[in-house]
Every structure is written in C-alpha cells, then in structure tokens.
N, C-alpha and C. Protein backbone atom coordinates (compact mmCIF):
# COMPACT_ATOMS: atom_id res chain seq x y z
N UNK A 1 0.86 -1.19 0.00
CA UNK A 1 0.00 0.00 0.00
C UNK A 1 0.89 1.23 0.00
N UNK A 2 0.70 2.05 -0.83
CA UNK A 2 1.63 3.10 -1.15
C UNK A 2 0.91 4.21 -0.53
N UNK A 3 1.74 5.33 0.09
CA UNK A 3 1.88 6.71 0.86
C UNK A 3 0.61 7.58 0.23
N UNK A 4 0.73 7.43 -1.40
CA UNK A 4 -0.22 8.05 -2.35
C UNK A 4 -1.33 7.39 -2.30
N UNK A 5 -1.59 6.07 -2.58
CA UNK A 5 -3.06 5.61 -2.14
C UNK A 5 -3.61 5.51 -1.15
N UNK A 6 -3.00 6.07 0.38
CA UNK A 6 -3.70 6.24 1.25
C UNK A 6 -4.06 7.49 1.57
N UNK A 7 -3.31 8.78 1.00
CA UNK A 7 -3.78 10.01 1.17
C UNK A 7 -4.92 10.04 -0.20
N UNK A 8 -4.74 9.86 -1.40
CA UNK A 8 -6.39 9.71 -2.36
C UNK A 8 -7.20 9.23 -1.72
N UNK A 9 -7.20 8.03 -0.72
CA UNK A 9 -8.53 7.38 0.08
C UNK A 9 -8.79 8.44 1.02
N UNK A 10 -8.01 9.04 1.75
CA UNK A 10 -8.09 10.03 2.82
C UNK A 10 -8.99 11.34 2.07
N UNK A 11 -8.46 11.87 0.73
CA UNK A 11 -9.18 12.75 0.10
C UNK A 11 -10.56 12.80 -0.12
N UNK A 12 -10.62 11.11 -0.87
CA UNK A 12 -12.05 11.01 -1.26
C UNK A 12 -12.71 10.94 0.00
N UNK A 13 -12.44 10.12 1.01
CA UNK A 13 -13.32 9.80 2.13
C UNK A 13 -13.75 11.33 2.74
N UNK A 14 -12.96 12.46 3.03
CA UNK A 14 -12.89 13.73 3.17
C UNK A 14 -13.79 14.10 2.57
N UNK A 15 -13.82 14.22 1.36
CA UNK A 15 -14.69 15.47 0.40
C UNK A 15 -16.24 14.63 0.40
N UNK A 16 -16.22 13.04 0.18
CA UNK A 16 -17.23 12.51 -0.04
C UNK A 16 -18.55 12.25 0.77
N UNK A 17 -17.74 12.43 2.02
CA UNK A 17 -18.59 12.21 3.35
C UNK A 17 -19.24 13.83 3.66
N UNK A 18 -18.31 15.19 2.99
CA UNK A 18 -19.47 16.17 3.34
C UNK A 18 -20.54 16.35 2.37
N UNK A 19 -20.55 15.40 1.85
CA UNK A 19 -21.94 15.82 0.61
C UNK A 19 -23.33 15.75 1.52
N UNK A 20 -23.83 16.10 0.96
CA UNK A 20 -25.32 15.49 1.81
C UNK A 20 -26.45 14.73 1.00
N UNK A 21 -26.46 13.61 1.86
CA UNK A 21 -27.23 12.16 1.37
C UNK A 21 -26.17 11.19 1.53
N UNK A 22 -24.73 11.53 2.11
CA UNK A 22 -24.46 10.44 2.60
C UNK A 22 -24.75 9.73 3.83
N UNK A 23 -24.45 8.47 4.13
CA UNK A 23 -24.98 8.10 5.48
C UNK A 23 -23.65 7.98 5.93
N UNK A 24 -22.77 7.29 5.14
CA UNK A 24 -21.77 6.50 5.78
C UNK A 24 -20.41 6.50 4.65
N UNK A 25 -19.20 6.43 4.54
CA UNK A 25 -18.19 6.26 3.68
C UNK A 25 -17.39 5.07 4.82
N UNK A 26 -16.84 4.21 4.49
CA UNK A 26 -16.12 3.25 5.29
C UNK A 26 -14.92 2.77 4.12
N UNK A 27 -13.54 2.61 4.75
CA UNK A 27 -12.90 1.82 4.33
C UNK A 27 -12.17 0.61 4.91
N UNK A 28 -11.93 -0.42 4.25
CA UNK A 28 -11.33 -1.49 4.98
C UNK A 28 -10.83 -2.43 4.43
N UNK A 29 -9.15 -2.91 5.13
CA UNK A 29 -8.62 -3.41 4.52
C UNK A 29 -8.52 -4.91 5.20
N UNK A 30 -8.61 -5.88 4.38
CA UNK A 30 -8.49 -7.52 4.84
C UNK A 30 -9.46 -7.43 6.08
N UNK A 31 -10.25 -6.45 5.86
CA UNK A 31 -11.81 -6.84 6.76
C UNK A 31 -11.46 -5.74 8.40
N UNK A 32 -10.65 -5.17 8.29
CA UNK A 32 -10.66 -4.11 9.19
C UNK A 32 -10.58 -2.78 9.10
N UNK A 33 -11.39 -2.06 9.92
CA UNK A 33 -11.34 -0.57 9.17
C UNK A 33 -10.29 0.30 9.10
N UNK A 34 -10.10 0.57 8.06
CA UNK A 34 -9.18 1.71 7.87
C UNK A 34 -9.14 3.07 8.23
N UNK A 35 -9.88 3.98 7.25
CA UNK A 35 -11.10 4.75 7.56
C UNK A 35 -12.38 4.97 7.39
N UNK A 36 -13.25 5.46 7.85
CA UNK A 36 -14.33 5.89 7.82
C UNK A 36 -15.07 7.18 8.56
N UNK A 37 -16.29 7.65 8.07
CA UNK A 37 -16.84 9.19 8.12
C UNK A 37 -18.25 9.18 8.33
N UNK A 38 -18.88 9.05 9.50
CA UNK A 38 -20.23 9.07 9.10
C UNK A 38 -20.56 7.92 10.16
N UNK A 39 -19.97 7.04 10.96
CA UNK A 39 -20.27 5.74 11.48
C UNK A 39 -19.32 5.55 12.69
N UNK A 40 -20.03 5.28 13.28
CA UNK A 40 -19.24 5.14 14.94
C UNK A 40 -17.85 3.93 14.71
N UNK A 41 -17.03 3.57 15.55
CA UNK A 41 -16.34 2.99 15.27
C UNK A 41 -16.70 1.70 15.28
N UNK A 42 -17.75 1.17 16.24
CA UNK A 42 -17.96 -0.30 16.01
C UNK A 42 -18.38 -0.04 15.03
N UNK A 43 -19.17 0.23 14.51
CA UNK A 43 -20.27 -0.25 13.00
C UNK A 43 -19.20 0.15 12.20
N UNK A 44 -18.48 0.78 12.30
CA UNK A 44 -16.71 0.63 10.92
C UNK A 44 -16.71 -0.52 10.99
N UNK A 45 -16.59 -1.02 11.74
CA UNK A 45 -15.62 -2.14 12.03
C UNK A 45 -16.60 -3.62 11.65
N UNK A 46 -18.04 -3.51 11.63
CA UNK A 46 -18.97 -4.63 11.35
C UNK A 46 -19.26 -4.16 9.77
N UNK A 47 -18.94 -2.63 9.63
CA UNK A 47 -19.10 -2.99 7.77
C UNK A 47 -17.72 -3.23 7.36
N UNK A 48 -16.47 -2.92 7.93
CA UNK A 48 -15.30 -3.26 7.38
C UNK A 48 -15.53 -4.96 6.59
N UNK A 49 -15.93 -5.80 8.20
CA UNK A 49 -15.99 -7.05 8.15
C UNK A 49 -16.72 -7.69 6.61
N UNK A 50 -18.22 -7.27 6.60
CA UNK A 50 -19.40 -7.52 6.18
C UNK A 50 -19.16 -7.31 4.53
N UNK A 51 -18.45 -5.85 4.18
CA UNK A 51 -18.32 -5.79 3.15
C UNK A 51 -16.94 -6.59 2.58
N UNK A 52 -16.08 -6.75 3.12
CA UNK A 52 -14.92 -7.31 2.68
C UNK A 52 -15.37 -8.80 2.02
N UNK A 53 -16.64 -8.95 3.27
CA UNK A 53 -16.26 -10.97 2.88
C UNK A 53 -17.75 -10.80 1.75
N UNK A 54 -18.72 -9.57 1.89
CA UNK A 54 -19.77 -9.91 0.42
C UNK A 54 -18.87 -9.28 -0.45
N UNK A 55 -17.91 -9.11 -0.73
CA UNK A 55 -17.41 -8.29 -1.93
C UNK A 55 -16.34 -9.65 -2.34
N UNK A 56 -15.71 -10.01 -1.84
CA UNK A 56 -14.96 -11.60 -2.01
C UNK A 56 -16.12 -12.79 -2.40
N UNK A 57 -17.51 -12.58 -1.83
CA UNK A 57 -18.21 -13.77 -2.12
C UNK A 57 -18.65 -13.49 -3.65
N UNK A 58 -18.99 -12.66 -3.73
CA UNK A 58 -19.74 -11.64 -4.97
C UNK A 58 -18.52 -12.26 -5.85
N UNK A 59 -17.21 -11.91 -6.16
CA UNK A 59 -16.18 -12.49 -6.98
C UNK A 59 -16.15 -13.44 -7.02
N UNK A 60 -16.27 -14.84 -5.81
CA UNK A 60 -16.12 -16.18 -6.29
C UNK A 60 -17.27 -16.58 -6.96
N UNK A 61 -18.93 -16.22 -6.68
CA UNK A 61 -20.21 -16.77 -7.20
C UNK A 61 -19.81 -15.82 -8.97
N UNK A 62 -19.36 -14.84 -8.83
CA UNK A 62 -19.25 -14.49 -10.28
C UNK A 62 -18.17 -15.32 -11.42
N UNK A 63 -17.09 -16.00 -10.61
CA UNK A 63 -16.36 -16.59 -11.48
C UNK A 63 -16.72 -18.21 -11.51
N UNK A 64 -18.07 -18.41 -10.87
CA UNK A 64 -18.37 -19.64 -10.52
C UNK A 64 -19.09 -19.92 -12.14
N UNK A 65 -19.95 -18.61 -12.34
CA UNK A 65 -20.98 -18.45 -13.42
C UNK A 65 -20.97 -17.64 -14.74
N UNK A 66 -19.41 -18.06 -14.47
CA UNK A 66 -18.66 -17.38 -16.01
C UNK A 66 -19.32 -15.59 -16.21
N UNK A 67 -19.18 -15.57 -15.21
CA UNK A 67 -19.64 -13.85 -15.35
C UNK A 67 -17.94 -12.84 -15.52
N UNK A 68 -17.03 -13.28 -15.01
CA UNK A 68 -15.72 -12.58 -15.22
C UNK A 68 -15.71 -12.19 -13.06
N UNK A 69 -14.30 -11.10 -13.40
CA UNK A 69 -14.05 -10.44 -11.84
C UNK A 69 -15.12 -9.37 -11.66
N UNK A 70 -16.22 -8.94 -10.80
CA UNK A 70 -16.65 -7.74 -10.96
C UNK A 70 -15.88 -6.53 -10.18
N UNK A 71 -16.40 -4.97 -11.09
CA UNK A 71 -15.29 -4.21 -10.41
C UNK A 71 -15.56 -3.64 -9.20
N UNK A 72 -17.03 -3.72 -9.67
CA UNK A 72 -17.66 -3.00 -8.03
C UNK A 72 -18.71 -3.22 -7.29
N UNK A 73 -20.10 -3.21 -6.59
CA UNK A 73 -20.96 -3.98 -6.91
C UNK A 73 -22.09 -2.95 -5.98
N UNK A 74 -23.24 -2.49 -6.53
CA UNK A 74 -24.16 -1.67 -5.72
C UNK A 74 -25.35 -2.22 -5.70
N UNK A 75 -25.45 -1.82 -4.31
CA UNK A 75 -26.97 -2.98 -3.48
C UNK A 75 -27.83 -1.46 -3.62
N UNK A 76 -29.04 -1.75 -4.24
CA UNK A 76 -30.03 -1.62 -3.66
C UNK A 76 -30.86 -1.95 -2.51
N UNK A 77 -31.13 -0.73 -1.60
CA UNK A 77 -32.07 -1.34 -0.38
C UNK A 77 -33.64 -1.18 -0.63
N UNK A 78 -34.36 -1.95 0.44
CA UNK A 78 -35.51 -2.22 0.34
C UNK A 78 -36.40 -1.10 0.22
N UNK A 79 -36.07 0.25 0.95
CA UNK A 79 -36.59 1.26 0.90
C UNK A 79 -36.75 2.23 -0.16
N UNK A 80 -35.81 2.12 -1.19
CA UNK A 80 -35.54 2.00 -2.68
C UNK A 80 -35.37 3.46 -2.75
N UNK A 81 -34.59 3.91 -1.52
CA UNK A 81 -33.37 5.23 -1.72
C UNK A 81 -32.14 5.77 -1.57
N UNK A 82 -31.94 4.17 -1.12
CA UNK A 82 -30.39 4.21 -0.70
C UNK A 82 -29.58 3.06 -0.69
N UNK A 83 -28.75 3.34 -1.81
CA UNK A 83 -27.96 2.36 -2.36
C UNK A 83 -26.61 2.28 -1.35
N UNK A 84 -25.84 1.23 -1.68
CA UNK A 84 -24.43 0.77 -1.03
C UNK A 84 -23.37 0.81 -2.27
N UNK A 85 -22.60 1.21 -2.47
CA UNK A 85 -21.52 0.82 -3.27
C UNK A 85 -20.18 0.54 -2.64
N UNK A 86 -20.03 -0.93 -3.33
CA UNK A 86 -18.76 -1.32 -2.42
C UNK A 86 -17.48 -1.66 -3.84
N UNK A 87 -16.78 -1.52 -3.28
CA UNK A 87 -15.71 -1.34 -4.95
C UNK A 87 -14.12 -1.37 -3.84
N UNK A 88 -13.19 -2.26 -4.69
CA UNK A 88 -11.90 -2.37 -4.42
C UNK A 88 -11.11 -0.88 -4.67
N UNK A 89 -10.14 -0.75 -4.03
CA UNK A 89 -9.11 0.02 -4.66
C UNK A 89 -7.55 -0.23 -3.89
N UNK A 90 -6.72 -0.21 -4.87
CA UNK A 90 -5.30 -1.01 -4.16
C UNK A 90 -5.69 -2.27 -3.26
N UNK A 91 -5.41 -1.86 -2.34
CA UNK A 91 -5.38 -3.20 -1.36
C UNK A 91 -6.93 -2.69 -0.40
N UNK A 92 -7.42 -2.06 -0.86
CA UNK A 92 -8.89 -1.78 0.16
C UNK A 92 -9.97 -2.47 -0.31
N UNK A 93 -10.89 -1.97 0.70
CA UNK A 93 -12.86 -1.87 0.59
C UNK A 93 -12.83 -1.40 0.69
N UNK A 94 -13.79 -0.36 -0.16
CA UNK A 94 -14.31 1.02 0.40
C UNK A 94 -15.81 0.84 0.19
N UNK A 95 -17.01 1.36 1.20
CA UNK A 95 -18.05 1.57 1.36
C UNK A 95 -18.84 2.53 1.05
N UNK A 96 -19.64 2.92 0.42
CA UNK A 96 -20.10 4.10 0.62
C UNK A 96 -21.86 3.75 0.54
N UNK A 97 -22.79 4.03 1.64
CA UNK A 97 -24.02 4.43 1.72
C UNK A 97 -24.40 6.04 1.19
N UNK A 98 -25.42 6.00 0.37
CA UNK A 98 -25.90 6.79 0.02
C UNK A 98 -27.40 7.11 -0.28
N UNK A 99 -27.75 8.61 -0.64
CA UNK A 99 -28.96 8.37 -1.55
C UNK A 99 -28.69 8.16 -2.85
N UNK A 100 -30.03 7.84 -3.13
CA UNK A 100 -29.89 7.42 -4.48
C UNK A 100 -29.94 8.55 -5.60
N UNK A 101 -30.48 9.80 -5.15
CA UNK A 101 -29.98 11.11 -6.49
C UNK A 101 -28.70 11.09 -6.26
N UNK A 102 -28.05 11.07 -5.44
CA UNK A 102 -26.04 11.11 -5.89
C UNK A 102 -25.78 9.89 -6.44
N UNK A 103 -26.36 9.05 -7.23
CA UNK A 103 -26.02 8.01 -7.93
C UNK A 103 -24.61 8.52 -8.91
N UNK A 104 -25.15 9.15 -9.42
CA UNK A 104 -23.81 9.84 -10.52
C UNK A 104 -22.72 10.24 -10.30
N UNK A 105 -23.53 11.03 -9.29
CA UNK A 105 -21.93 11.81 -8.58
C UNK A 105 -21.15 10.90 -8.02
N UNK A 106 -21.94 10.02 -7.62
CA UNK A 106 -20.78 8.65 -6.62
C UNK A 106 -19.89 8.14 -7.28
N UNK A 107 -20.61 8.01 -8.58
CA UNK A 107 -19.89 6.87 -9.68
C UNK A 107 -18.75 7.83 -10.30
N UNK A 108 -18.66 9.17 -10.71
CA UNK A 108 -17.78 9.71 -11.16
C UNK A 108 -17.13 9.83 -10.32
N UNK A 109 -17.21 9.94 -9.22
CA UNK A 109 -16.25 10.52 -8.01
C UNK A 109 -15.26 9.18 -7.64
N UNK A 110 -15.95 8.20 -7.67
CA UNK A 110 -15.30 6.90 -7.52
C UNK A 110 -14.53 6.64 -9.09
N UNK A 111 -14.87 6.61 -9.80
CA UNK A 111 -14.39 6.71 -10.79
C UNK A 111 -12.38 7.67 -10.79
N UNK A 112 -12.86 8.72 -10.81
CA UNK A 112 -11.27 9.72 -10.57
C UNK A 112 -10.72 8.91 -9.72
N UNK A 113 -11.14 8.59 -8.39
CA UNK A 113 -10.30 7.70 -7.75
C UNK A 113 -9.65 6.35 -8.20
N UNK A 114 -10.33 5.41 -8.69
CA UNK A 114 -9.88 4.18 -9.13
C UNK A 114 -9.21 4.30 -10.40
N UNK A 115 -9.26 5.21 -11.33
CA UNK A 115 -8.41 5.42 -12.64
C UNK A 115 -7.89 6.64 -12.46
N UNK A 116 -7.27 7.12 -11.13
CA UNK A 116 -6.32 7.94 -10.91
C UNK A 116 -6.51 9.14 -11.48
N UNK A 117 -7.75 9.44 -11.36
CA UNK A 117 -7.58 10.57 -12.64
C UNK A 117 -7.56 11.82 -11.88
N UNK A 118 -6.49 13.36 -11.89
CA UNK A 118 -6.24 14.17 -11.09
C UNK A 118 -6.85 15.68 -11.80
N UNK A 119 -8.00 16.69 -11.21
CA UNK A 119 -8.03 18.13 -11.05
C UNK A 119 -7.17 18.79 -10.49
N UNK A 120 -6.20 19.18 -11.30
CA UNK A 120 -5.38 20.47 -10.66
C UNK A 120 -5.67 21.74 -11.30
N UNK A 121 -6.05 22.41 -10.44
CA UNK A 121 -6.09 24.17 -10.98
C UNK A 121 -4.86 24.94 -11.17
N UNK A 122 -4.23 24.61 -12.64
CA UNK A 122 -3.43 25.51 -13.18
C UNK A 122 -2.98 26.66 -12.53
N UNK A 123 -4.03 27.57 -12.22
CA UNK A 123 -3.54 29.20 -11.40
C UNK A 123 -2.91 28.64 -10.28
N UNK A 124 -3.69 28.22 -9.06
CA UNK A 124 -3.39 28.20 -7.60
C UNK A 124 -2.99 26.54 -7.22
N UNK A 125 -2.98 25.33 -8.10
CA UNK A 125 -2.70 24.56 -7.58
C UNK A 125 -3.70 23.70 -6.81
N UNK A 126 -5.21 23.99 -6.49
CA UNK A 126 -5.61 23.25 -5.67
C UNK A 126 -6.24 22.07 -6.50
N UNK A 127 -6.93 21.38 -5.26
CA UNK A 127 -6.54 19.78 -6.14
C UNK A 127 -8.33 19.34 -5.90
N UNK A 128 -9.08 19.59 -6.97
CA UNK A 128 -10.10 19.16 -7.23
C UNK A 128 -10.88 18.04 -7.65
N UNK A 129 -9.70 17.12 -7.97
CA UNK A 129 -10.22 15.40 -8.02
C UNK A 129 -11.83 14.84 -7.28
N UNK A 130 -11.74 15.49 -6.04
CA UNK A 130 -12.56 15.26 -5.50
C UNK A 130 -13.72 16.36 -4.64
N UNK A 131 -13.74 17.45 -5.53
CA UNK A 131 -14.90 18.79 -5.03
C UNK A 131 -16.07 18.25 -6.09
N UNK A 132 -16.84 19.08 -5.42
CA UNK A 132 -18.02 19.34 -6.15
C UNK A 132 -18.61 20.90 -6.81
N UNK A 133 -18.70 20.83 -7.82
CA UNK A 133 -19.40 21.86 -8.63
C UNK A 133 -20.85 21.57 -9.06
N UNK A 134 -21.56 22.59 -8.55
CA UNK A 134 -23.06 22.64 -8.26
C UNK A 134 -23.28 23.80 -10.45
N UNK A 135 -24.03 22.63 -10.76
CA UNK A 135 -24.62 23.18 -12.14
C UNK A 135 -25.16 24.93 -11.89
N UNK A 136 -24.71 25.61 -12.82
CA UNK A 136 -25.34 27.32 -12.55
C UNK A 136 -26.90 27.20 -13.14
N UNK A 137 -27.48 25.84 -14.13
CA UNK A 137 -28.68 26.22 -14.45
C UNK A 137 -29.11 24.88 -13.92
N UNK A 138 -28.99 23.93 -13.20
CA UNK A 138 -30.25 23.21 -12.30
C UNK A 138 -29.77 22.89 -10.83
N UNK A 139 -28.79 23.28 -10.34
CA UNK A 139 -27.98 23.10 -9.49
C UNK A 139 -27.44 22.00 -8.88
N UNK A 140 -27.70 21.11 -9.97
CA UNK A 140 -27.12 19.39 -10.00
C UNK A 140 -25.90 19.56 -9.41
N UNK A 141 -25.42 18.39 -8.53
CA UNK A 141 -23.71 18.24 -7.97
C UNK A 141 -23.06 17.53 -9.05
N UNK A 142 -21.96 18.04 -9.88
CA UNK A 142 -21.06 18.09 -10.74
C UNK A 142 -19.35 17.36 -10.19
N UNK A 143 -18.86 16.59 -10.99
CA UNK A 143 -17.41 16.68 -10.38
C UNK A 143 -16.76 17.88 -11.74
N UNK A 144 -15.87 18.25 -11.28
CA UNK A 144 -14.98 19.19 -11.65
C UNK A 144 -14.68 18.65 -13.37
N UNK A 145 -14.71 17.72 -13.77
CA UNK A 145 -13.94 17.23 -14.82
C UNK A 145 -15.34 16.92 -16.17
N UNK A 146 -16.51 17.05 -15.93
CA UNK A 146 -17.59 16.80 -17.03
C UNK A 146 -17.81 18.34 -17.11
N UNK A 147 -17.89 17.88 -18.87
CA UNK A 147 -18.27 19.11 -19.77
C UNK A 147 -19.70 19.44 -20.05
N UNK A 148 -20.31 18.71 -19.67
CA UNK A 148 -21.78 18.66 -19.60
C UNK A 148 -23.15 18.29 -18.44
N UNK A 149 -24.14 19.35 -18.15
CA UNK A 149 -24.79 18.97 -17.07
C UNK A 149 -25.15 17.62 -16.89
N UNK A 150 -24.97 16.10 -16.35
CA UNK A 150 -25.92 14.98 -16.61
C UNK A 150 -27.15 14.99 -16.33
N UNK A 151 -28.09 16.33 -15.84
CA UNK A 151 -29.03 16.15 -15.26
C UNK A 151 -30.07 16.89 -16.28
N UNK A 152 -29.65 18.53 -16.93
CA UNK A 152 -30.07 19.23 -17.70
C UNK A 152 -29.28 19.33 -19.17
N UNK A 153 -28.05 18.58 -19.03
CA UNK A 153 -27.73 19.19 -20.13
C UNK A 153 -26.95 20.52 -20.41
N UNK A 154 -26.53 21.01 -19.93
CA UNK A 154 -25.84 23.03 -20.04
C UNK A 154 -24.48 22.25 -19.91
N UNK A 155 -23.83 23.31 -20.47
CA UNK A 155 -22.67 23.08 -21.01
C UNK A 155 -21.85 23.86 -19.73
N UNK A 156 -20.83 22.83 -18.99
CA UNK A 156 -20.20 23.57 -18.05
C UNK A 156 -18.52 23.28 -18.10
N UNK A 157 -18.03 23.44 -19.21
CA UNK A 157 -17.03 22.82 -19.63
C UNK A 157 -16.06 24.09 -18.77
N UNK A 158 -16.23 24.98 -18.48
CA UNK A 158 -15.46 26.40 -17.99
C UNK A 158 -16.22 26.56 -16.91
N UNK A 159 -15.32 26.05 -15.71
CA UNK A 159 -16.06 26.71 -13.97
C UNK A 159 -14.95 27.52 -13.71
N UNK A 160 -15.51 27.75 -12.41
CA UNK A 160 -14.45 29.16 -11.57
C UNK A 160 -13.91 27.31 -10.40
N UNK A 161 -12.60 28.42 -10.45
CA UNK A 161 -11.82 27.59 -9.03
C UNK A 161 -12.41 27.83 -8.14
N UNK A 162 -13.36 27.04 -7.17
CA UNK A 162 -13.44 27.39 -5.69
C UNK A 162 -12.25 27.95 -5.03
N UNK A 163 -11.08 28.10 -5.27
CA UNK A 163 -9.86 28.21 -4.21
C UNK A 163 -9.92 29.87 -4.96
N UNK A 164 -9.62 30.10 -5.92
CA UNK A 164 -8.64 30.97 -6.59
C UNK A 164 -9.95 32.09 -7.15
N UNK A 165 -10.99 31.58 -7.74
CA UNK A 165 -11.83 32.26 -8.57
C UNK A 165 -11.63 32.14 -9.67
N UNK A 166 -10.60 31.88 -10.27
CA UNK A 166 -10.00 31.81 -11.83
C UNK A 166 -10.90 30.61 -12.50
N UNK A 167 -10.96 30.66 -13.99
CA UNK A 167 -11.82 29.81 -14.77
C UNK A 167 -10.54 29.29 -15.22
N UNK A 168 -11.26 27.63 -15.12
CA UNK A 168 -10.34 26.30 -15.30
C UNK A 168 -11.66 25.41 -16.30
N UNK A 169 -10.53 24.47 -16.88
CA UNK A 169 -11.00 23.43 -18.28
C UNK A 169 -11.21 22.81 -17.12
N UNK A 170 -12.34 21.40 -17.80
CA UNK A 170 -12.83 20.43 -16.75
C UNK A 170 -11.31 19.27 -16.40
N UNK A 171 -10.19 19.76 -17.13
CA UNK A 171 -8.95 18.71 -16.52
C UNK A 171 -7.97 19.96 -15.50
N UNK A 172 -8.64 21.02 -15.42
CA UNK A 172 -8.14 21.68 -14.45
C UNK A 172 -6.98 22.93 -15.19
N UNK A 173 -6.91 22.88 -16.53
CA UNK A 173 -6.08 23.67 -16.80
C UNK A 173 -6.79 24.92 -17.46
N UNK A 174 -5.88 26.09 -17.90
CA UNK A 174 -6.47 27.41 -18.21
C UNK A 174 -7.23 27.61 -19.52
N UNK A 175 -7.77 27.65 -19.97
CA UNK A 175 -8.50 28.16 -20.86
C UNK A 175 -7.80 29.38 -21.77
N UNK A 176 -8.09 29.53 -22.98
CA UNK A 176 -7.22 30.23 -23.98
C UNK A 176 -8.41 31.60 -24.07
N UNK A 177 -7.23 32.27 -24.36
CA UNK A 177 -8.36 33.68 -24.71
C UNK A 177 -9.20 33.75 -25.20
N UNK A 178 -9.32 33.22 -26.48
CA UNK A 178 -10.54 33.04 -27.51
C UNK A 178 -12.12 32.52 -26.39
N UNK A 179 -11.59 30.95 -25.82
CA UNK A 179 -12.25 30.63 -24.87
C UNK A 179 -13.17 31.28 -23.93
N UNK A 180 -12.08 32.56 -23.55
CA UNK A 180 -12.73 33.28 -22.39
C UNK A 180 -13.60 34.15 -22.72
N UNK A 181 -13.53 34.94 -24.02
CA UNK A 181 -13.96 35.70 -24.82
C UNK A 181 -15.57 35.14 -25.03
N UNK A 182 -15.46 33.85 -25.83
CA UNK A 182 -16.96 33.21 -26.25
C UNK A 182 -17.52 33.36 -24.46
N UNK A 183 -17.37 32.73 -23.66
CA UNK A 183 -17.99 32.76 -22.49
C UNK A 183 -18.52 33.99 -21.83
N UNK A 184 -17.42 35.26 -22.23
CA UNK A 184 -18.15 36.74 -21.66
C UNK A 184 -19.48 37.33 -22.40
N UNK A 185 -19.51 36.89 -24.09
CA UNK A 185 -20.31 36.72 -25.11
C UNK A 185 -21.57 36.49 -24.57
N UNK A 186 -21.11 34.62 -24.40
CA UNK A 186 -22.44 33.86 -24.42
C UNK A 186 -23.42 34.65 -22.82
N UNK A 187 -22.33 35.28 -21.92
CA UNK A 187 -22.84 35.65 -20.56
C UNK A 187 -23.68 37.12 -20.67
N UNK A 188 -23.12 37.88 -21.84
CA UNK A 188 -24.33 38.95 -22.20
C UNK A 188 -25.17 38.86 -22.91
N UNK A 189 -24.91 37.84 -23.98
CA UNK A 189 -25.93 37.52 -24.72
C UNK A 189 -27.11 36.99 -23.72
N UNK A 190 -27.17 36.15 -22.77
CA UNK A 190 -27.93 35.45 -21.76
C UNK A 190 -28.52 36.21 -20.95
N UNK A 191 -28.33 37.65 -20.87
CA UNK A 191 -29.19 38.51 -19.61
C UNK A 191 -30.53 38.96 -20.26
C-alpha cells in the first residue's frame, strides 16, 4: 500500500462524506477498518468485516458463473433510496451508503479515484479530483472534470476555481483567450 493511495482514500473519504445524502463512507482493509466518516467505530468495524467478505463472495459466485471479476458492486435497499456501493481500490474496501440522487456523482467521483484521474487548478494549484461543482442552471452536484450537465444538459465545460476564482478546463487547466472571450459573449448575450 503506497503513501499516495492512502492520502487519495483520505481525500475522497474527506470530500465525499461532506456531501449530503451520505450516510456512511467506510474503508477497509483484509476486513478491518481503515477509515471511515459518518459511522461510529464499532459499525466501521462490522461494515469493514461484512463488506470485505460480500465483496470476495460476490467475486467467487461471479467466477463460478462465467460472469468474469466484478469491479464494483451496488446494493439496492428495500426502501428503494439508498444504495451501497462497495468497490476495491489497491489493497482496500471502500463503502459508501448513500442516496440514491447522488447516484452519478458517486460513480464519477469513484471513478477519478480508481483510474487515478487528477483536477489540478493551473492558477493556484488546488486539487479538485474530489470537489463538487453545483450546475449554474439546475444546481445538479457536478465533479470538476464533465463538460456537460448529466441532469439538464448546459454546457459547463469552464467553472471558476473554488480556491482561486480563476476559470479552469474540466482537466483543471487554463482556458485560452478566444475561450474566455466566447464565455463573456455567451454571458451577455444570456441577460
């Protein structure tokens, strides 16, 4: 387990647990908790367990039935608003309870994490992998890196840095003049 994959777990678990509609973020390794946000320490420690050995069973019944390795696996609950997603990364489990409108956001957010994928803001440096950007026309929760609302549709390919204020591309870098130009345009044309 490398220095770097435990501060990205530390990040995501950080940013992911202040959303709201989470219940719970847990991580755990060989069935003990690592970290977690949202859950007292015993119940870390009974989902550390719980998810480690359904996420190992889930892989052997899948390679039992020629289905392949799965990468991640989300339970629906009975109440039919709050899902579980449990998904490997390096040598972990990670947990996450949720509602079910952050379906998307979960999956992209988990996503940057497991394919490493990094927001850095060009101007100031801060590290957006794992913020949230709230849509300006439905106020959907956004990760930093989609060019498009998933909820409405609007084109948000150019946000402001939460840290800095400066407008950043959805991979975190600066935008070209021309760029900035169409956007002051499209922003008077729009009043």
């Amino acid at each position: 387990m490398s220095s770097s994959s435990e501060d990205r777990i530390s990040k995501f678990v950080d940013s992911v647990s202040k959303l709201r509609g989470i219940s719970y973020v847990s991580v755990s390794s060989e069935g003990l908790p690592f970290k977690a946000a949202g859950i007292q320490r015993q119940g870390a420690e009974y989902i550390a367990a719980i998810s480690h050995s359904l996420f190992t069973e889930l892989q052997q019944i899948s390679k039992e039935v020629d289905l392949g390795t799965p990468a991640w696996m989300k339970v629906f609950l009975k109440d039919n608003t709050n899902r579980i997603y449990i998904f490997p990364y390096d040598k972990f489990i990670l947990t996450v309870k949720y509602d079910y409108v952050l379906d998307k956001l979960i999956e992209k957010l988990i996503e940057n994490l497991v394919k490493g994928i990094r927001i850095i803001c060009q101007h100031c440096g801060a590290d957006l992998t794992f913020e949230v950007y709230k849509c300006p026309k439905c106020g959907s929760s956004l990760t930093y890196n989609v060019k498009r609302c998933w909820n409405c549709g609007a084109d948000v390919s150019i946000k402001q840095c939460p840290k800095c204020g400066k407008y950043i591309l959805p991979d975190g870098s600066k935008p070209g003049f021309i760029t900035l130009l169409i956007l002051k345009i499209k922003s008077i044309f729009s009043k």
